[in-house]
N, C-alpha and C. Protein backbone atom coordinates (compact mmCIF):
# COMPACT_ATOMS: atom_id res chain seq x y z
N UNK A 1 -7.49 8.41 -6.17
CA UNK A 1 -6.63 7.41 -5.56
C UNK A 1 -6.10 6.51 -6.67
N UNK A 2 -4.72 6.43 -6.57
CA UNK A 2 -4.52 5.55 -7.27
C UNK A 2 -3.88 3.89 -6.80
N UNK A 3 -4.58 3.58 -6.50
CA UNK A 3 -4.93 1.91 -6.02
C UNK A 3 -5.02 0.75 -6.82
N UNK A 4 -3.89 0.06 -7.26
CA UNK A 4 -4.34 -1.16 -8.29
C UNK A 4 -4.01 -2.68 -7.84
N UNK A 5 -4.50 -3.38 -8.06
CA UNK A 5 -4.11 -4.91 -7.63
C UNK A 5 -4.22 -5.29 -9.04
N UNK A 6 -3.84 -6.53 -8.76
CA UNK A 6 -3.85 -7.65 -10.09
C UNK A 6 -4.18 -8.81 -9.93
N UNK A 7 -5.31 -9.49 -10.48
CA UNK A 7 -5.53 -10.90 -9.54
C UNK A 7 -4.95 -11.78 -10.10
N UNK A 8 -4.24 -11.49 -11.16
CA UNK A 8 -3.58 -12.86 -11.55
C UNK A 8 -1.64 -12.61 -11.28
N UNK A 9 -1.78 -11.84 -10.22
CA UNK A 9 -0.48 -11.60 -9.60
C UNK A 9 -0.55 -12.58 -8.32
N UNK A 10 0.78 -13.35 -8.88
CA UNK A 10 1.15 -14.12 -7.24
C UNK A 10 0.78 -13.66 -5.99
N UNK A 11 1.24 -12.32 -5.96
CA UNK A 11 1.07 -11.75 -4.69
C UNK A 11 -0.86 -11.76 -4.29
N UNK A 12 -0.68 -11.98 -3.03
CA UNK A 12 -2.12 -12.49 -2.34
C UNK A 12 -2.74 -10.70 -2.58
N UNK A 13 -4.02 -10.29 -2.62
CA UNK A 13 -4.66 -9.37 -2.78
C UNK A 13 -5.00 -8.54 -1.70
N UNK A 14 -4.91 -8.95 -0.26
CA UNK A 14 -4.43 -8.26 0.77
C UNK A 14 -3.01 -7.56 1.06
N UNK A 15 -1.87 -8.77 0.39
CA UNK A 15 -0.72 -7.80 0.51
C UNK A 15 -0.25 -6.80 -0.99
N UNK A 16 -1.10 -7.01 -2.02
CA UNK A 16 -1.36 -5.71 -2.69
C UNK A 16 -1.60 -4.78 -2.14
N UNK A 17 -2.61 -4.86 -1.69
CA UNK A 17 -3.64 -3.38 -1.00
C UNK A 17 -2.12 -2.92 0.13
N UNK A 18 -1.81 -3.26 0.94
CA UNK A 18 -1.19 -3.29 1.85
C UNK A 18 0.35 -2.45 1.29
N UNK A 19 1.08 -3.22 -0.13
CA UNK A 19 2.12 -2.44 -0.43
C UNK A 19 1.46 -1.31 -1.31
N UNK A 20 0.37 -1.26 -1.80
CA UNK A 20 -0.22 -0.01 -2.74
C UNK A 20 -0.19 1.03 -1.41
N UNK A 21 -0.32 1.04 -0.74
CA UNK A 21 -1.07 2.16 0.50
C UNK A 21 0.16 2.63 1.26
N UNK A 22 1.33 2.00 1.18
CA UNK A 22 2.47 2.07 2.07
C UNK A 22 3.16 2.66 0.63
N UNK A 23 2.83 2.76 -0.02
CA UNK A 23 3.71 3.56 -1.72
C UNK A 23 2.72 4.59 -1.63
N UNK A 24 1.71 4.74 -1.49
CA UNK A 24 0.43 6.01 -1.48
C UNK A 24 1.43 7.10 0.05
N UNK A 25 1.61 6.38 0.85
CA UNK A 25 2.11 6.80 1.85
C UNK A 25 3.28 7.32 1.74
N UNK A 26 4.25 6.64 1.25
CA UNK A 26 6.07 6.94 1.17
C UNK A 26 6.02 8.18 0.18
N UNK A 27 5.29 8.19 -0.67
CA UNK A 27 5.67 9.17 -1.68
C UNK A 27 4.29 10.30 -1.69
N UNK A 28 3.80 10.34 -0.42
CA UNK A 28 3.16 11.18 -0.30
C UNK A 28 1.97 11.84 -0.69
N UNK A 29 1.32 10.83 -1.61
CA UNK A 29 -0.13 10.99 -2.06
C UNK A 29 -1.47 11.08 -1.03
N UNK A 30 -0.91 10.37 -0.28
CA UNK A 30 -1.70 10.45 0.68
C UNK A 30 -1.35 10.82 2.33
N UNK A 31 -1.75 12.09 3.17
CA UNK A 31 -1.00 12.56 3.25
C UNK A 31 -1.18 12.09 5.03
N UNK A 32 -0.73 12.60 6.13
CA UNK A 32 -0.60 12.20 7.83
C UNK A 32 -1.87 13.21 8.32
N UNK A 33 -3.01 12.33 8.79
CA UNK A 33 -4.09 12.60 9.11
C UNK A 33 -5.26 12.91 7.95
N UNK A 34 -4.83 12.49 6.91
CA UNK A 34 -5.64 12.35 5.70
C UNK A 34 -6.95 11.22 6.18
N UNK A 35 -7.51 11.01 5.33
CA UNK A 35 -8.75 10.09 5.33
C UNK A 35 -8.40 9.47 5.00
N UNK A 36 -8.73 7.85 5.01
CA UNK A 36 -8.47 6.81 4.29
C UNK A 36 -9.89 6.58 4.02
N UNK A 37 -9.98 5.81 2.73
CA UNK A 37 -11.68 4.89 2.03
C UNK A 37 -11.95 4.01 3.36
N UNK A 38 -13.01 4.03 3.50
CA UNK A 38 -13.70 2.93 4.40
C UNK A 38 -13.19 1.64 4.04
N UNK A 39 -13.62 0.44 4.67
CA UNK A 39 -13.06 -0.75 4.05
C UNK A 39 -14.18 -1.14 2.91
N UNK A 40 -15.36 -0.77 3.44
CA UNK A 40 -16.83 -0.99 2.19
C UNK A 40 -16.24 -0.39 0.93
N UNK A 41 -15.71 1.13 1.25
CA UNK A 41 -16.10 1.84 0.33
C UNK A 41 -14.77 1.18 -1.02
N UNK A 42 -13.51 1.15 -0.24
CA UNK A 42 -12.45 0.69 -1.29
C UNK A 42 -12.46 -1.01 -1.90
N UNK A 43 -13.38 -1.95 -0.84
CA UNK A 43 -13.79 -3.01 -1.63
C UNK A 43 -14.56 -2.98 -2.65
N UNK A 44 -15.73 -1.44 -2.42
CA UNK A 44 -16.35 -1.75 -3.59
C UNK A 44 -15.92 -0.86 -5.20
N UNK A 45 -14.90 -0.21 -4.49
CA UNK A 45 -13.99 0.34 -5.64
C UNK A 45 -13.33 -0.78 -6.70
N UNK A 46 -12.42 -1.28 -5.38
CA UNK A 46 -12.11 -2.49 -5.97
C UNK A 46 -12.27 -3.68 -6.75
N UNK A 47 -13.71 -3.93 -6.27
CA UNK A 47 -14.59 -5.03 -6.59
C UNK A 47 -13.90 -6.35 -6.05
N UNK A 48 -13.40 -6.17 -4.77
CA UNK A 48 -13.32 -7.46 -3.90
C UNK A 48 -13.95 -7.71 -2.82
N UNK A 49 -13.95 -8.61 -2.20
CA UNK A 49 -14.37 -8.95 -0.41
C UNK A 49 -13.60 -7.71 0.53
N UNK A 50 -14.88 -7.22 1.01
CA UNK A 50 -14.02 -6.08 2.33
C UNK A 50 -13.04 -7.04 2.99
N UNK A 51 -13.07 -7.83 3.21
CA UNK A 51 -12.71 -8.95 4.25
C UNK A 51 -11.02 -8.84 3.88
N UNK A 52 -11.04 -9.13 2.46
CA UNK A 52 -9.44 -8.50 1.76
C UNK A 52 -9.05 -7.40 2.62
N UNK A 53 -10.19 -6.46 1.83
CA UNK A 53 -9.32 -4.99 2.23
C UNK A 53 -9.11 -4.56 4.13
N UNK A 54 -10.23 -5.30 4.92
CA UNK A 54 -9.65 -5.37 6.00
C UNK A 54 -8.33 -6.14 6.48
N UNK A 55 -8.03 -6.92 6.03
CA UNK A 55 -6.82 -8.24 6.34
C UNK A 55 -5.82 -6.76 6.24
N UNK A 56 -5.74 -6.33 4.65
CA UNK A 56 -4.45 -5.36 4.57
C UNK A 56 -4.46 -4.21 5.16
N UNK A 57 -6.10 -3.51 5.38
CA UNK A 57 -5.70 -2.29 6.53
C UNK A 57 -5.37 -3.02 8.19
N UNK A 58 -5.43 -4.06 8.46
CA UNK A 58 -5.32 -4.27 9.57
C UNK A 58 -3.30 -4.55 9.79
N UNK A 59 -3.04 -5.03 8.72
CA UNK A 59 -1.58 -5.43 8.73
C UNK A 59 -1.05 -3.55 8.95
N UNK A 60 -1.66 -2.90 7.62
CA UNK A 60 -1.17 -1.38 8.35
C UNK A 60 -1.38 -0.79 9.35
N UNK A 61 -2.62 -1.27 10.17
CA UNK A 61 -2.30 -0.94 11.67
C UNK A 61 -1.28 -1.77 12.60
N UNK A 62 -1.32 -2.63 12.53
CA UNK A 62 -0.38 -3.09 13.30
C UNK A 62 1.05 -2.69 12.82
N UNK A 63 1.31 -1.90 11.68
CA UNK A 63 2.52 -1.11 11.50
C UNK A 63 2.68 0.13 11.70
N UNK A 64 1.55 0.78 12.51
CA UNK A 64 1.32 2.05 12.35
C UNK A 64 1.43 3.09 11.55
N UNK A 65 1.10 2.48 10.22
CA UNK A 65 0.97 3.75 8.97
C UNK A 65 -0.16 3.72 8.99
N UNK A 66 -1.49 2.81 9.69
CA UNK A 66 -3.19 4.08 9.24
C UNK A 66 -3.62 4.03 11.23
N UNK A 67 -4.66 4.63 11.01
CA UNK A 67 -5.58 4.08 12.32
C UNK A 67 -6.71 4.63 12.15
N UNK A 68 -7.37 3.23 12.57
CA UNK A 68 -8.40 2.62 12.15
C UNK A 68 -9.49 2.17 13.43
N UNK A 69 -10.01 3.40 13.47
CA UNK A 69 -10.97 2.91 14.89
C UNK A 69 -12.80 2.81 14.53
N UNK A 70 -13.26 1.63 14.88
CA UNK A 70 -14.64 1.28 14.70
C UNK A 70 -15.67 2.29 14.64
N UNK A 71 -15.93 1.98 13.69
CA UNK A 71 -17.36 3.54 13.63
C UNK A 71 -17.22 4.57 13.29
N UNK A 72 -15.51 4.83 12.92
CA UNK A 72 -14.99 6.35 12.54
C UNK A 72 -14.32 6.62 11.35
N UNK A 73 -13.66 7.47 11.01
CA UNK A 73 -13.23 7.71 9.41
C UNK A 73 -11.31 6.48 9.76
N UNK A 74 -11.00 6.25 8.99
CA UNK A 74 -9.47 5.76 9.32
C UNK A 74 -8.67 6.99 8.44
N UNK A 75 -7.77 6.76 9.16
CA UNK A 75 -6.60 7.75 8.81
C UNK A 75 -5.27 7.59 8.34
N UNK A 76 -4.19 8.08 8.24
CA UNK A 76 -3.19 7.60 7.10
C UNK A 76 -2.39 8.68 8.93
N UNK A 77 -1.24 7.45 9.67
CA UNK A 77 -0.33 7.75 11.12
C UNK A 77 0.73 7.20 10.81
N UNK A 78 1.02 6.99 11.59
CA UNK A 78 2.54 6.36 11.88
C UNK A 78 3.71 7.27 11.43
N UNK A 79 5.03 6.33 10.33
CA UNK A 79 5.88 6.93 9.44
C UNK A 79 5.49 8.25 8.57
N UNK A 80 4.41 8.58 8.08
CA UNK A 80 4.07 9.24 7.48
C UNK A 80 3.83 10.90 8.18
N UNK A 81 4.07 10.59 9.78
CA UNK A 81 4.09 11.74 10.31
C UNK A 81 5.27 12.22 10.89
N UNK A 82 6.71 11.29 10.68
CA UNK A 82 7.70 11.84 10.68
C UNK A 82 8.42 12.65 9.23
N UNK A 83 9.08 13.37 9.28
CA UNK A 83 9.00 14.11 8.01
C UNK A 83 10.48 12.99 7.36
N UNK A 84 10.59 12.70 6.19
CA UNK A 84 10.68 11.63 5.28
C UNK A 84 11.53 12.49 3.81
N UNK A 85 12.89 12.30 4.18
CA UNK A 85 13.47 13.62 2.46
C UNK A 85 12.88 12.99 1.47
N UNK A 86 13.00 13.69 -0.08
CA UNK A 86 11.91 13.08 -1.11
C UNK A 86 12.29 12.07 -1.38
N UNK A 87 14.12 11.77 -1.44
CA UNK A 87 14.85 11.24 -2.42
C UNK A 87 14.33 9.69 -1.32
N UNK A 88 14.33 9.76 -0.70
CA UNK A 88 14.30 8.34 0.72
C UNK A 88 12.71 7.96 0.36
N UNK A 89 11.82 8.97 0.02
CA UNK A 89 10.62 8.55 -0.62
C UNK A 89 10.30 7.89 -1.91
N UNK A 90 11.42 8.30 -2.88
CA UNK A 90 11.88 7.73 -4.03
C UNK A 90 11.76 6.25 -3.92
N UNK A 91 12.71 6.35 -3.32
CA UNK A 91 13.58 4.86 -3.03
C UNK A 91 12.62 3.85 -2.18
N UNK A 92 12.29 4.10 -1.22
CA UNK A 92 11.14 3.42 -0.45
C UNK A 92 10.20 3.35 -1.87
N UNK A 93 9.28 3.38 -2.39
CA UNK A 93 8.94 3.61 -3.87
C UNK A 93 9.41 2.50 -4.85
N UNK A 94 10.50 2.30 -4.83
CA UNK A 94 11.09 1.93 -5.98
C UNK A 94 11.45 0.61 -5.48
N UNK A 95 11.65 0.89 -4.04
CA UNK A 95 11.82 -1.21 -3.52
C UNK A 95 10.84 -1.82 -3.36
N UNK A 96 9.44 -0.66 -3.28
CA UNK A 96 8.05 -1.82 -2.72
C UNK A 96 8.10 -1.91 -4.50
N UNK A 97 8.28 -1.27 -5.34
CA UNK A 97 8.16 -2.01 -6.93
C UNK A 97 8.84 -3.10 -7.31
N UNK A 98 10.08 -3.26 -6.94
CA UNK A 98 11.10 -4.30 -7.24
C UNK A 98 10.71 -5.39 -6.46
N UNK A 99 10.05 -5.08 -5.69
CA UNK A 99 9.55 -6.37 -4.44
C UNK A 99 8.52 -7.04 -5.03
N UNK A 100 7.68 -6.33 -5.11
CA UNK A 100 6.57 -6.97 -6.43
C UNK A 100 7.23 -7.74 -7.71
N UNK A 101 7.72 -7.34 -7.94
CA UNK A 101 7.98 -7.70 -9.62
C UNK A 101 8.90 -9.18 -8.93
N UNK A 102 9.63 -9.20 -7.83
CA UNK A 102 10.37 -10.04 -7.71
C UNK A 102 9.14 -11.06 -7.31
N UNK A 103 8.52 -11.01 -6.48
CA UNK A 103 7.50 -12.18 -5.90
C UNK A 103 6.24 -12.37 -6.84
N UNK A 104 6.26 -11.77 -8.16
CA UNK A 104 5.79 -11.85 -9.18
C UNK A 104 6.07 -13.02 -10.01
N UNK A 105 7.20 -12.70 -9.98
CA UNK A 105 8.21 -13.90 -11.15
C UNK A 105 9.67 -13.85 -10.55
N UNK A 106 10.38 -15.00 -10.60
CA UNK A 106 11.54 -15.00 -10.40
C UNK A 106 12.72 -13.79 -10.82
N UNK A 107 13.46 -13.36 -10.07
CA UNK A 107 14.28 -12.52 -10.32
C UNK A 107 15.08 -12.59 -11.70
N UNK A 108 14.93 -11.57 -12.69
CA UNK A 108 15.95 -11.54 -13.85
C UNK A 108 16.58 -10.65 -14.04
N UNK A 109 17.84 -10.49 -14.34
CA UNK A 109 18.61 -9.33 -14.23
C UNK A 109 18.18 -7.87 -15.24
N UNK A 110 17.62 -8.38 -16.11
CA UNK A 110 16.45 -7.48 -17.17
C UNK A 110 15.61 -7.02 -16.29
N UNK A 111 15.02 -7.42 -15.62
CA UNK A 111 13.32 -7.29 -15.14
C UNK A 111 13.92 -6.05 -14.02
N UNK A 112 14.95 -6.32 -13.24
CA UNK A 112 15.19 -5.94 -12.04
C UNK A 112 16.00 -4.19 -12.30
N UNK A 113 16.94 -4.65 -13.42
CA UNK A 113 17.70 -3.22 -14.02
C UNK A 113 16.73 -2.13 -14.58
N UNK A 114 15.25 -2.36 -15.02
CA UNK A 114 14.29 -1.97 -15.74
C UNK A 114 13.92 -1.25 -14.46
N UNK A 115 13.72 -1.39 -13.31
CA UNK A 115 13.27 -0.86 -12.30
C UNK A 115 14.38 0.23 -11.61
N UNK A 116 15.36 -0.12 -11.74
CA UNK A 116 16.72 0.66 -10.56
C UNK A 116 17.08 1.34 -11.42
C-alpha cells in the first residue's frame, strides 16, 4: 500500500488518509471489492490514533467509495465499481495532487504548472 500523510502538512490527517485512498481508488491500486486495512491495522501502520483513521474511513463511507461494516473486513464500493477510462483516472489523480499542494501553501503559478 502506498499510503502517506505528512504531519507537518496543513491538511488535517484524516483528510490525508481520506484523499490518499480516493487516489488508491481513482487510479486503481486498489481495486472494487478489494480489502481495505482495518482501522487498527492502518493506524498502526501509520503510527496515528485509529480515531484519525476512522474520521477518514467514515467520510469515505458516507461517499460510497469503501464499506465498512462492524466486525467485518471493509472494502473498497462505490465509484470504483463503475468502470472509470484510464485517462479520467489520470486526471482525478492529478487534481486530488494539485488540491493538496494548493491547501498546503498558497497557490503559485510554479508550484501548480509543476503538477499539470
Amino acid at each position: 500500500m502506498v499510503l502517506r500523510i505528512d504531519p507537518s502538512d496543513a491538511t488535517p490527517i484524516w483528510s490525508q488518509i481520506e484523499e490518499g485512498i480516493r487516489r488508491l481508488v481513482a487510479t486503481g491500486s486498489w481495486k472494487p471489492g478489494g480489502p481495505v486495512p482495518s482501522v487498527r491495522d492502518l493506524a498502526s501502520e501509520l503510527r496515528i490514533n485509529p480515531a484519525t483513521v476512522a474520521r477518514g474511513y467514515q467520510r469515505l463511507t458516507e461517499a460510497g467509495i469503501l464499506v465498512v461494516r462492524r466486525g467485518e473486513i471493509a472494502e473498497v464500493e462505490g465509484m470504483a465499481q463503475h468502470p472509470v477510462q484510464p485517462g479520467l483516472r489520470t486526471a482525478l489523480a492529478k487534481t486530488l495532487e494539485v488540491r493538496r499542494i494548493v491547501v498546503r501553501r498558497p497557490p503559485g503559478a510554479r508550484a501548480l504548472s509543476e503538477h499539470l
